[in-house]
C-alpha atoms as a PDB file:
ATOM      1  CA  UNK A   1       0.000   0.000   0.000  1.00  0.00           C
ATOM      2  CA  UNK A   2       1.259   3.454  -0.781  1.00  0.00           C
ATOM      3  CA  UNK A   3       1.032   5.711   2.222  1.00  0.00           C
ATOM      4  CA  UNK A   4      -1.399   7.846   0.587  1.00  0.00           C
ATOM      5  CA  UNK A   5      -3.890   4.924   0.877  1.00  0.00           C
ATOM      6  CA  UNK A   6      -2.770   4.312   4.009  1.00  0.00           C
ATOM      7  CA  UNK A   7      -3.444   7.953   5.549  1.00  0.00           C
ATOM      8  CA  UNK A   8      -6.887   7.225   3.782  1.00  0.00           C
ATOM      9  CA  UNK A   9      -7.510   4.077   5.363  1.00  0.00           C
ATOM     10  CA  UNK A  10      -6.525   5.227   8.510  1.00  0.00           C
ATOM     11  CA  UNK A  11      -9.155   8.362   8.351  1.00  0.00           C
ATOM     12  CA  UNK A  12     -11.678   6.132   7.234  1.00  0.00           C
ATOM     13  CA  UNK A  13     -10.973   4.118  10.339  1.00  0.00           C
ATOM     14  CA  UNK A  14     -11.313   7.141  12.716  1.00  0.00           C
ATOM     15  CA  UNK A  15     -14.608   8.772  11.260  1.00  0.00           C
ATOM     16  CA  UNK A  16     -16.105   5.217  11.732  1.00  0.00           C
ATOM     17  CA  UNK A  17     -14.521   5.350  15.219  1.00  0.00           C
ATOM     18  CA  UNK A  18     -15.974   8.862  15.933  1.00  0.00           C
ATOM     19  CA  UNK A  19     -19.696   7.824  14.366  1.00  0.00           C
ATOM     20  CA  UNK A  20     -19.805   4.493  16.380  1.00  0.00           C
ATOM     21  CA  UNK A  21     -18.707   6.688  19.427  1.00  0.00           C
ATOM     22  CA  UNK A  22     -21.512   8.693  18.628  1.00  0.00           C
ATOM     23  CA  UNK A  23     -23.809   6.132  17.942  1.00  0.00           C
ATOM     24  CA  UNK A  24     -23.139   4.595  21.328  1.00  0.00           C
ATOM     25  CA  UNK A  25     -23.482   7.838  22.879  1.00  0.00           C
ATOM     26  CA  UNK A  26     -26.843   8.405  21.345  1.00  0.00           C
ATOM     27  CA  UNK A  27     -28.247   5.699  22.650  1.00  0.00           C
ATOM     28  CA  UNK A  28     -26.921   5.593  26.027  1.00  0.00           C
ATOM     29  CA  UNK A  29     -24.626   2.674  25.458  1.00  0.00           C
ATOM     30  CA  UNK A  30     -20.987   4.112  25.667  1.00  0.00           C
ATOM     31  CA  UNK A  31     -17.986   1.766  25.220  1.00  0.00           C
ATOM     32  CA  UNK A  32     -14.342   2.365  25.694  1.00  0.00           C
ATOM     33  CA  UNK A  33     -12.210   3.900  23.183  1.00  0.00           C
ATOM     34  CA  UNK A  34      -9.790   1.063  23.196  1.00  0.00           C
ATOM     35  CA  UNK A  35     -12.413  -1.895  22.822  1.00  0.00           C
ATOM     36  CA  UNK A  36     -13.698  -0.441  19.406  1.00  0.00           C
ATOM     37  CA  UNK A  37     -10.257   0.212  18.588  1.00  0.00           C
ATOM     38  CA  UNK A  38      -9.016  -2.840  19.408  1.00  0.00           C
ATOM     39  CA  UNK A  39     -12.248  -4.357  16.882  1.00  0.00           C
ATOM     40  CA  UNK A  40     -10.673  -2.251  14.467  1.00  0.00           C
ATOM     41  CA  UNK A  41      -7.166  -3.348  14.215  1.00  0.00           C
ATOM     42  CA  UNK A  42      -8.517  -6.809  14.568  1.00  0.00           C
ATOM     43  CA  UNK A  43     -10.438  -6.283  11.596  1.00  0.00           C
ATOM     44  CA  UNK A  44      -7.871  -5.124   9.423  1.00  0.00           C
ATOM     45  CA  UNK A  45      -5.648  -8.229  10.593  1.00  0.00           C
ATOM     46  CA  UNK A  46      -7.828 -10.545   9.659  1.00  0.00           C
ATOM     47  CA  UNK A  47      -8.717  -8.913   6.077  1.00  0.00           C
ATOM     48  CA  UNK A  48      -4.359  -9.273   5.592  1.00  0.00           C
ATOM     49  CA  UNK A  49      -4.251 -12.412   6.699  1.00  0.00           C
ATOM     50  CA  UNK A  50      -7.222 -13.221   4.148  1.00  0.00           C
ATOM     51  CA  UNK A  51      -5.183 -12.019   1.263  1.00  0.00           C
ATOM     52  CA  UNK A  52      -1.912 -13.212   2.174  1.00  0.00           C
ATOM     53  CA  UNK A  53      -3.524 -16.622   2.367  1.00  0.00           C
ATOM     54  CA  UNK A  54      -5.489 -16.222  -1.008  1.00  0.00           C
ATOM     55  CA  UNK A  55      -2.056 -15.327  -2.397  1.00  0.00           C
ATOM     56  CA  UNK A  56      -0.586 -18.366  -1.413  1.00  0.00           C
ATOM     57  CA  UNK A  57      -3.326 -20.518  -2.768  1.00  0.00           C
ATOM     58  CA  UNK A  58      -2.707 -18.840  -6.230  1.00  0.00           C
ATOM     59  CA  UNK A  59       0.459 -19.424  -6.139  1.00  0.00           C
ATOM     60  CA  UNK A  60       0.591 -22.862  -5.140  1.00  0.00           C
ATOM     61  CA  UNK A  61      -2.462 -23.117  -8.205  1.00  0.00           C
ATOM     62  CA  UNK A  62      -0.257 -21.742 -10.631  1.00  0.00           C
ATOM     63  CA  UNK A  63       2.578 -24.133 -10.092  1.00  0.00           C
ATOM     64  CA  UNK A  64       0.357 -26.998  -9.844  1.00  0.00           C
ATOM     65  CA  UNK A  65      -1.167 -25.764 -13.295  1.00  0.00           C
ATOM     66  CA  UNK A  66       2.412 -24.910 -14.708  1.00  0.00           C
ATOM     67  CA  UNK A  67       3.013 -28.781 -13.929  1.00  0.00           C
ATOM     68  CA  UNK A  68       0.252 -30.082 -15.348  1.00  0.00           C
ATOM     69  CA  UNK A  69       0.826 -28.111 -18.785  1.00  0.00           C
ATOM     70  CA  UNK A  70       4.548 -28.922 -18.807  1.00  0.00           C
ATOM     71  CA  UNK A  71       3.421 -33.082 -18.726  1.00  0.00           C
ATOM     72  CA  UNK A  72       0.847 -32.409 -21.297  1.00  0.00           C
ATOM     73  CA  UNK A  73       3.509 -31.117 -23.480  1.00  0.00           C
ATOM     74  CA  UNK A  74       6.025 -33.738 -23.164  1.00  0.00           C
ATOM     75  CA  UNK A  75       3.150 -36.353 -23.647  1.00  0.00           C
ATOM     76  CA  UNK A  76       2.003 -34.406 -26.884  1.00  0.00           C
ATOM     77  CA  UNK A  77       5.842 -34.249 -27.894  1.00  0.00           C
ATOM     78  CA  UNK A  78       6.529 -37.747 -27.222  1.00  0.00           C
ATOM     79  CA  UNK A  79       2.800 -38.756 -29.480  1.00  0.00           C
ATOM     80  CA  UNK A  80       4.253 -36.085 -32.092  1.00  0.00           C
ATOM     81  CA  UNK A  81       7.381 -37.635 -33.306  1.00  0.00           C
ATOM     82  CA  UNK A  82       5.861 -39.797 -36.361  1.00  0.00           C
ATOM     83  CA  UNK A  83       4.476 -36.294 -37.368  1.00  0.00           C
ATOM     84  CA  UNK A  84       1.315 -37.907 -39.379  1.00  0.00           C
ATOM     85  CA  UNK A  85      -1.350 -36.137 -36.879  1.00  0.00           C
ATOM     86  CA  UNK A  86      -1.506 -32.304 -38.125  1.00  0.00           C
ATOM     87  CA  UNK A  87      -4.509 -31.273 -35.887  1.00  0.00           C
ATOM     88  CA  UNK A  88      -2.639 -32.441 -32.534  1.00  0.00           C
ATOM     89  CA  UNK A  89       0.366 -30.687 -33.773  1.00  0.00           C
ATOM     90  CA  UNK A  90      -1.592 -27.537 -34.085  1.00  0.00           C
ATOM     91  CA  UNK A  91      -2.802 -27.987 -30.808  1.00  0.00           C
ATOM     92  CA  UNK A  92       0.626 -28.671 -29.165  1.00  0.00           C
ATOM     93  CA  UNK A  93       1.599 -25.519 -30.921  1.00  0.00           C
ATOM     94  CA  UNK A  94      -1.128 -23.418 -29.458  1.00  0.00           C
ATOM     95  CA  UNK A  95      -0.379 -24.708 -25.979  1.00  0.00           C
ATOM     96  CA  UNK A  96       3.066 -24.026 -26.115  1.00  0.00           C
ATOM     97  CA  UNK A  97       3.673 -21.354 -27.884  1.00  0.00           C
ATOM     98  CA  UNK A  98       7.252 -19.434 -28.007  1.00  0.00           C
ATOM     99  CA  UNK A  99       8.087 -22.779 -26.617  1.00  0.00           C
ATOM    100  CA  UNK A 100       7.120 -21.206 -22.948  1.00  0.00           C
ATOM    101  CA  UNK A 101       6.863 -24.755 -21.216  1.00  0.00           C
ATOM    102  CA  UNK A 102       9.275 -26.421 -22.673  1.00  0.00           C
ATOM    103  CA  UNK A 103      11.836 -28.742 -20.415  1.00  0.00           C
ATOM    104  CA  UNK A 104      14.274 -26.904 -18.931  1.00  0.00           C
END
């Protein structure tokens, strides 16, 4: 996050602060500054922790599917040698084109 965002997140984090504050206030039920703060910071743990996890599950998707497509090539290499099949060439080509998951 640039620190922009992060001066913007924090200010959107006080002015719900100050409205729940006032909100509680309103209605008679007051609660201590550092219990809603404390919800807060919780809040915005749990949201990183949510992304750095869905980060690592892409990750670990795209090597599993980088895998998978590297087999299928060498398969479709190994099937391609006689040459006499020109639509499974084509689509060998298509899947690896520029020769991008080739053994390496």
């Amino acid at each position: 996050s640039t620190p922009t965002a992060m001066g913007e997140r924090e200010e959107r984090l006080e002015r719900l602060h100050e409205e729940q504050v006032e909100l509680e206030s309103f209605s008679g039920h007051r609660s201590s500054t550092s219990s809603s703060m404390s919800i807060s910071s919780r809040t915005t743990r749990s949201a990183h922790e949510m992304e750095a996890m869905a980060l690592r599950q892409l990750r670990e998707i795209r090597g599993t599917f980088d895998q998978c497509v590297r087999f299928l090539v060498h398969i479709l290499s190994l099937i391609l040698d006689d040459r006499r099949n020109i639509h499974l060439a084509d689509v060998l080509t298509r899947i690896n084109f520029n020769h991008f998951y080739d053994p390496r």
